[in-house]
C-alpha atoms as a PDB file:
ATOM      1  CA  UNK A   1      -6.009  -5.682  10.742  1.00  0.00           C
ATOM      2  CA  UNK A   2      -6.688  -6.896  13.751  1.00  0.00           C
ATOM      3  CA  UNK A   3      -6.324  -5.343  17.922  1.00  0.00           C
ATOM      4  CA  UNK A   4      -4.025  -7.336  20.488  1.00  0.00           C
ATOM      5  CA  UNK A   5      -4.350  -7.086  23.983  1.00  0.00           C
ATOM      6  CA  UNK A   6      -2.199  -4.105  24.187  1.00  0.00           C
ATOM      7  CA  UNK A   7      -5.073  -1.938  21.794  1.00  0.00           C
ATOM      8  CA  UNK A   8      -2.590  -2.249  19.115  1.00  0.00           C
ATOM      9  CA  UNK A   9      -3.610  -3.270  15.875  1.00  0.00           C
ATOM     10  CA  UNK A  10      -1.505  -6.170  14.331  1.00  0.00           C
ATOM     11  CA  UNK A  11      -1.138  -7.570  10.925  1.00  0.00           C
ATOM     12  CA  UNK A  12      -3.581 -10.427  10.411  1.00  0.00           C
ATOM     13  CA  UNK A  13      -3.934 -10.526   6.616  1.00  0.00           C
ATOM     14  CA  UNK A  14      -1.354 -12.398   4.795  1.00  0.00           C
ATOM     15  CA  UNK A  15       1.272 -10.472   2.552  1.00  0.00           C
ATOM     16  CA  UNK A  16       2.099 -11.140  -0.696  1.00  0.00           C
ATOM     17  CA  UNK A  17       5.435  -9.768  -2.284  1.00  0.00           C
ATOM     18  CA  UNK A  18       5.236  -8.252  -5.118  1.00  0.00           C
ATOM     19  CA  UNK A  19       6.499  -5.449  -7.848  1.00  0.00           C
ATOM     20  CA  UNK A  20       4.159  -2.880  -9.096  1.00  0.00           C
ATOM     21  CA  UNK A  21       5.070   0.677 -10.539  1.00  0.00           C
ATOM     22  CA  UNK A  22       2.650   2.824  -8.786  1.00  0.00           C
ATOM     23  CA  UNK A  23       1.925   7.011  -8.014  1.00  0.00           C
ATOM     24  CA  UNK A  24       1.214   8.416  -4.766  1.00  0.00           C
ATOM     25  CA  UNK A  25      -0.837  11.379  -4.540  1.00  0.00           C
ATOM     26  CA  UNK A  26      -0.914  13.066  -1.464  1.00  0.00           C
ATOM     27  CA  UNK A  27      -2.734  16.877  -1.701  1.00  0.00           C
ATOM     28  CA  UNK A  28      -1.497  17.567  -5.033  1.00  0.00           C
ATOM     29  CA  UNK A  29       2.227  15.980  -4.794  1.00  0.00           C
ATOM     30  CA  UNK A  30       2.602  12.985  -6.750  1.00  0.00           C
ATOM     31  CA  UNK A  31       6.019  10.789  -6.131  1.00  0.00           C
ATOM     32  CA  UNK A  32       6.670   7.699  -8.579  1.00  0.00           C
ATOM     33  CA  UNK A  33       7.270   4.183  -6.289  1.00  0.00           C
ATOM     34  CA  UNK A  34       6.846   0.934  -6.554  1.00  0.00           C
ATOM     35  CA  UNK A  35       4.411  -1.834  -4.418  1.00  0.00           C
ATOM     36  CA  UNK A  36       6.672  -3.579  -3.207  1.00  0.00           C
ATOM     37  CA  UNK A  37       4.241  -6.258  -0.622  1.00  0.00           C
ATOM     38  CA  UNK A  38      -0.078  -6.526  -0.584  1.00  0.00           C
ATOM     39  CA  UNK A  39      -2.828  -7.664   1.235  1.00  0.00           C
ATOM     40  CA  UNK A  40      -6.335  -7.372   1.734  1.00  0.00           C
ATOM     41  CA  UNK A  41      -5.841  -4.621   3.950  1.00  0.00           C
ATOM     42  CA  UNK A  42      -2.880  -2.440   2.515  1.00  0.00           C
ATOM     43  CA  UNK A  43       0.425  -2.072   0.616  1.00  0.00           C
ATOM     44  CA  UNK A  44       3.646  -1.515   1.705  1.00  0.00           C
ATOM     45  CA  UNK A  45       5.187   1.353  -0.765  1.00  0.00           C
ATOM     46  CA  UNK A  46       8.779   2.155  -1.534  1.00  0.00           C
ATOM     47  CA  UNK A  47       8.759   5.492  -2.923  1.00  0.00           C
ATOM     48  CA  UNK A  48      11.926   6.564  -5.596  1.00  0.00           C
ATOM     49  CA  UNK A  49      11.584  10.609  -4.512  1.00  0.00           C
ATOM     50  CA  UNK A  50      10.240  12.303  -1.117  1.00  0.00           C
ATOM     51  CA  UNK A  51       6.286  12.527  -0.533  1.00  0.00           C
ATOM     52  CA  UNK A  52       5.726  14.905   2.553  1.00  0.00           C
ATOM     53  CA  UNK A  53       2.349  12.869   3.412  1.00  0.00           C
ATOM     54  CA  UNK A  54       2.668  11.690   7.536  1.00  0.00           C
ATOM     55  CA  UNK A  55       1.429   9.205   9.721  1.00  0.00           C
ATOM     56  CA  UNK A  56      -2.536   9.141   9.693  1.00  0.00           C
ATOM     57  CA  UNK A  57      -2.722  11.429   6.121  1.00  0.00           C
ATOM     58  CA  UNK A  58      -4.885   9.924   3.380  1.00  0.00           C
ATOM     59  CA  UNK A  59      -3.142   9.233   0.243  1.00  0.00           C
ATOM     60  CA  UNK A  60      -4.203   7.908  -2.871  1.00  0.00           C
ATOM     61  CA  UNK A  61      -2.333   4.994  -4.921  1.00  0.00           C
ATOM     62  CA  UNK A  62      -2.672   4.688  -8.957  1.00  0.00           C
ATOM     63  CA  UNK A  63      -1.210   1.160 -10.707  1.00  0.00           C
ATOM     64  CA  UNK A  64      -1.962   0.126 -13.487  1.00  0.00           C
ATOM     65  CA  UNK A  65      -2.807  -2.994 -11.938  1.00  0.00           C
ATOM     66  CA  UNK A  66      -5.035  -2.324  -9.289  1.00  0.00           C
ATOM     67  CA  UNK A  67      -6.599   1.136 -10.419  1.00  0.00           C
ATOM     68  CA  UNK A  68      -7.236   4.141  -7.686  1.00  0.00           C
ATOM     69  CA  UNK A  69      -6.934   3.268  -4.148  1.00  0.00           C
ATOM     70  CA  UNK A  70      -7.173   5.594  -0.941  1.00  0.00           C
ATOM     71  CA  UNK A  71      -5.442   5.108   1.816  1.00  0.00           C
ATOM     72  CA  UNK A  72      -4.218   6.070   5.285  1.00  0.00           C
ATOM     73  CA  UNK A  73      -0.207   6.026   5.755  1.00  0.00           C
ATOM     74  CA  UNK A  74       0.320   4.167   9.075  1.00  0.00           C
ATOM     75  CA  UNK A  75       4.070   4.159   8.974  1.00  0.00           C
ATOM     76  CA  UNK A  76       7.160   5.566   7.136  1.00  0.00           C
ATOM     77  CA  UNK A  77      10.551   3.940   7.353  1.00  0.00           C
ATOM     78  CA  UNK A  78      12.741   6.242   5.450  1.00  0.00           C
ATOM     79  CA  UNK A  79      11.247   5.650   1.236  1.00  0.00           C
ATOM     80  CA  UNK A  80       8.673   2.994   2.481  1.00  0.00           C
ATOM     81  CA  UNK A  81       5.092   3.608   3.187  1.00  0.00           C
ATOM     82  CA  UNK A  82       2.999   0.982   4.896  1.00  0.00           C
ATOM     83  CA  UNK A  83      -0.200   2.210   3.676  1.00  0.00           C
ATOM     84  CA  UNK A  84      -4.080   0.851   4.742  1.00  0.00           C
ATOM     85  CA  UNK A  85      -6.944   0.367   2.515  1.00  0.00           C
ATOM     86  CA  UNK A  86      -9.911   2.805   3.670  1.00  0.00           C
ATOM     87  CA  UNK A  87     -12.765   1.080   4.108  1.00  0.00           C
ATOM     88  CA  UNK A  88     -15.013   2.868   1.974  1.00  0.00           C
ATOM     89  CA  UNK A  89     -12.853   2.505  -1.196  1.00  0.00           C
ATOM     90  CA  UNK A  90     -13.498  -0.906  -3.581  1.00  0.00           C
ATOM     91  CA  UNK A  91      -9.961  -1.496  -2.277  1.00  0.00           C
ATOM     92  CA  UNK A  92     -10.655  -5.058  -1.369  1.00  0.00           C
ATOM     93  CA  UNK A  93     -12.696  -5.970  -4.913  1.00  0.00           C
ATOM     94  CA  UNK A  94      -9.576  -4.562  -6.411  1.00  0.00           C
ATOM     95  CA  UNK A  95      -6.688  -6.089  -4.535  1.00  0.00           C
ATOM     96  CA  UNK A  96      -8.912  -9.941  -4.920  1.00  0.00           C
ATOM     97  CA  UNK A  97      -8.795  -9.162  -8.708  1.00  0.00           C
ATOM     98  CA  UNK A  98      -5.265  -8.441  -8.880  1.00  0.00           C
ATOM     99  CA  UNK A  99      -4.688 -11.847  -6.804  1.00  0.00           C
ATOM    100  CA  UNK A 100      -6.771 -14.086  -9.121  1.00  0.00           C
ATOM    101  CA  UNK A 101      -5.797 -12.655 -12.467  1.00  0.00           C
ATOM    102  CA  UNK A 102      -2.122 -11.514 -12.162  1.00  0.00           C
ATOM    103  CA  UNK A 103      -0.624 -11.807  -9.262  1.00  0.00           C
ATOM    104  CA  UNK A 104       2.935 -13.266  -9.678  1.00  0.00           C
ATOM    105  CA  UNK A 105       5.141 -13.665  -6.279  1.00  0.00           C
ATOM    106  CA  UNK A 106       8.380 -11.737  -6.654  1.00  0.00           C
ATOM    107  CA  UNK A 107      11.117 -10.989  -4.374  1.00  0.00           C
ATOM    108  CA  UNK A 108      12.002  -7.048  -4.093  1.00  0.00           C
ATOM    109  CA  UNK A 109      15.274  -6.224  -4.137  1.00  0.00           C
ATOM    110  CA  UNK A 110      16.813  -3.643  -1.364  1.00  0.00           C
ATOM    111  CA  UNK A 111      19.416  -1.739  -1.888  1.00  0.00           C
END
Protein backbone atom coordinates (compact mmCIF):
# COMPACT_ATOMS: atom_id res chain seq x y z
CA UNK A 1 0.00 0.00 0.00
CA UNK A 2 0.84 3.14 -0.67
CA UNK A 3 0.04 7.09 1.25
CA UNK A 4 -1.85 9.87 -0.88
CA UNK A 5 -1.69 13.31 -0.15
CA UNK A 6 -4.43 13.15 2.30
CA UNK A 7 -2.02 10.51 4.74
CA UNK A 8 -4.30 7.89 3.58
CA UNK A 9 -3.00 4.80 2.43
CA UNK A 10 -4.39 3.61 -1.02
CA UNK A 11 -4.36 0.40 -2.86
CA UNK A 12 -1.35 0.24 -5.16
CA UNK A 13 -0.88 -3.51 -5.63
CA UNK A 14 -2.95 -5.09 -8.22
CA UNK A 15 -5.86 -7.56 -7.18
CA UNK A 16 -6.43 -10.70 -8.39
CA UNK A 17 -9.94 -12.45 -7.97
CA UNK A 18 -9.99 -15.45 -6.79
CA UNK A 19 -11.75 -18.50 -4.67
CA UNK A 20 -9.98 -20.05 -1.82
CA UNK A 21 -11.59 -21.91 1.26
CA UNK A 22 -9.73 -20.43 4.07
CA UNK A 23 -9.94 -20.17 8.37
CA UNK A 24 -9.64 -17.12 10.27
CA UNK A 25 -8.27 -17.25 13.61
CA UNK A 26 -8.64 -14.40 15.63
CA UNK A 27 -7.67 -15.10 19.69
CA UNK A 28 -8.94 -18.49 19.70
CA UNK A 29 -12.24 -18.07 17.38
CA UNK A 30 -11.91 -19.64 14.17
CA UNK A 31 -14.80 -18.77 11.38
CA UNK A 32 -14.71 -20.82 7.95
CA UNK A 33 -14.60 -18.12 4.69
CA UNK A 34 -13.49 -17.99 1.60
CA UNK A 35 -10.58 -15.53 -0.31
CA UNK A 36 -12.45 -14.12 -2.34
CA UNK A 37 -9.57 -11.23 -4.11
CA UNK A 38 -5.30 -11.15 -3.44
CA UNK A 39 -2.42 -9.20 -3.73
CA UNK A 40 0.93 -8.74 -2.63
CA UNK A 41 -0.20 -6.87 0.19
CA UNK A 42 -3.52 -8.57 1.50
CA UNK A 43 -6.77 -10.50 0.91
CA UNK A 44 -10.07 -9.49 0.89
CA UNK A 45 -12.12 -12.29 3.05
CA UNK A 46 -15.78 -13.16 2.96
CA UNK A 47 -16.43 -14.94 6.03
CA UNK A 48 -19.68 -17.73 6.07
CA UNK A 49 -20.24 -17.15 10.20
CA UNK A 50 -19.38 -13.98 12.53
CA UNK A 51 -15.58 -13.42 13.67
CA UNK A 52 -15.63 -10.65 16.46
CA UNK A 53 -11.92 -9.54 15.31
CA UNK A 54 -12.10 -5.31 14.59
CA UNK A 55 -10.42 -2.83 12.71
CA UNK A 56 -6.53 -2.85 13.50
CA UNK A 57 -6.74 -6.67 15.33
CA UNK A 58 -4.23 -9.21 14.01
CA UNK A 59 -5.70 -12.24 12.60
CA UNK A 60 -4.29 -15.17 11.17
CA UNK A 61 -5.44 -16.85 7.70
CA UNK A 62 -4.93 -20.82 7.00
CA UNK A 63 -5.55 -22.13 3.06
CA UNK A 64 -4.52 -24.76 1.89
CA UNK A 65 -3.07 -22.84 -0.77
CA UNK A 66 -1.11 -20.29 0.67
CA UNK A 67 -0.29 -21.83 4.23
CA UNK A 68 -0.39 -19.48 7.60
CA UNK A 69 -0.60 -15.87 7.11
CA UNK A 70 -0.95 -12.97 9.80
CA UNK A 71 -2.61 -10.17 9.28
CA UNK A 72 -4.11 -6.85 10.36
CA UNK A 73 -8.03 -6.38 9.51
CA UNK A 74 -8.24 -2.86 7.99
CA UNK A 75 -11.90 -2.97 7.16
CA UNK A 76 -15.16 -4.97 7.64
CA UNK A 77 -18.13 -4.56 5.36
CA UNK A 78 -20.71 -6.73 6.89
CA UNK A 79 -19.01 -10.84 6.14
CA UNK A 80 -15.96 -9.28 4.27
CA UNK A 81 -12.62 -8.65 5.72
CA UNK A 82 -10.06 -6.63 3.83
CA UNK A 83 -7.16 -7.98 5.56
CA UNK A 84 -3.11 -6.75 5.21
CA UNK A 85 -0.15 -8.90 5.09
CA UNK A 86 2.19 -8.05 8.23
CA UNK A 87 5.34 -7.40 7.23
CA UNK A 88 7.21 -9.73 9.19
CA UNK A 89 5.27 -12.83 8.00
CA UNK A 90 6.69 -14.79 4.55
CA UNK A 91 3.33 -13.43 3.37
CA UNK A 92 4.74 -12.09 0.17
CA UNK A 93 7.02 -15.49 -0.69
CA UNK A 94 3.72 -17.16 -0.18
CA UNK A 95 1.17 -15.11 -2.06
CA UNK A 96 4.18 -15.02 -5.36
CA UNK A 97 4.00 -18.88 -5.07
CA UNK A 98 0.41 -19.14 -5.16
CA UNK A 99 0.51 -16.67 -8.34
CA UNK A 100 3.09 -18.69 -10.33
CA UNK A 101 1.93 -22.19 -9.55
CA UNK A 102 -1.92 -22.03 -9.20
CA UNK A 103 -3.39 -19.12 -9.46
CA UNK A 104 -6.55 -19.36 -11.70
CA UNK A 105 -8.71 -15.94 -12.15
CA UNK A 106 -12.28 -16.55 -11.03
CA UNK A 107 -15.17 -14.39 -10.62
CA UNK A 108 -16.89 -14.59 -6.96
CA UNK A 109 -20.25 -14.74 -6.87
CA UNK A 110 -22.39 -12.30 -4.37
CA UNK A 111 -25.32 -13.05 -3.15
Amino acid sequence: MTTNNLGMKSRAEKRSSCVMMATITYLGQTARGKIVNLSLAGMAVELSQPLSARTGDKVTVASGDLGHIECIVRWIEGPRLGLEFLLNTNASAQVRSYFRFFHQEATPRRP
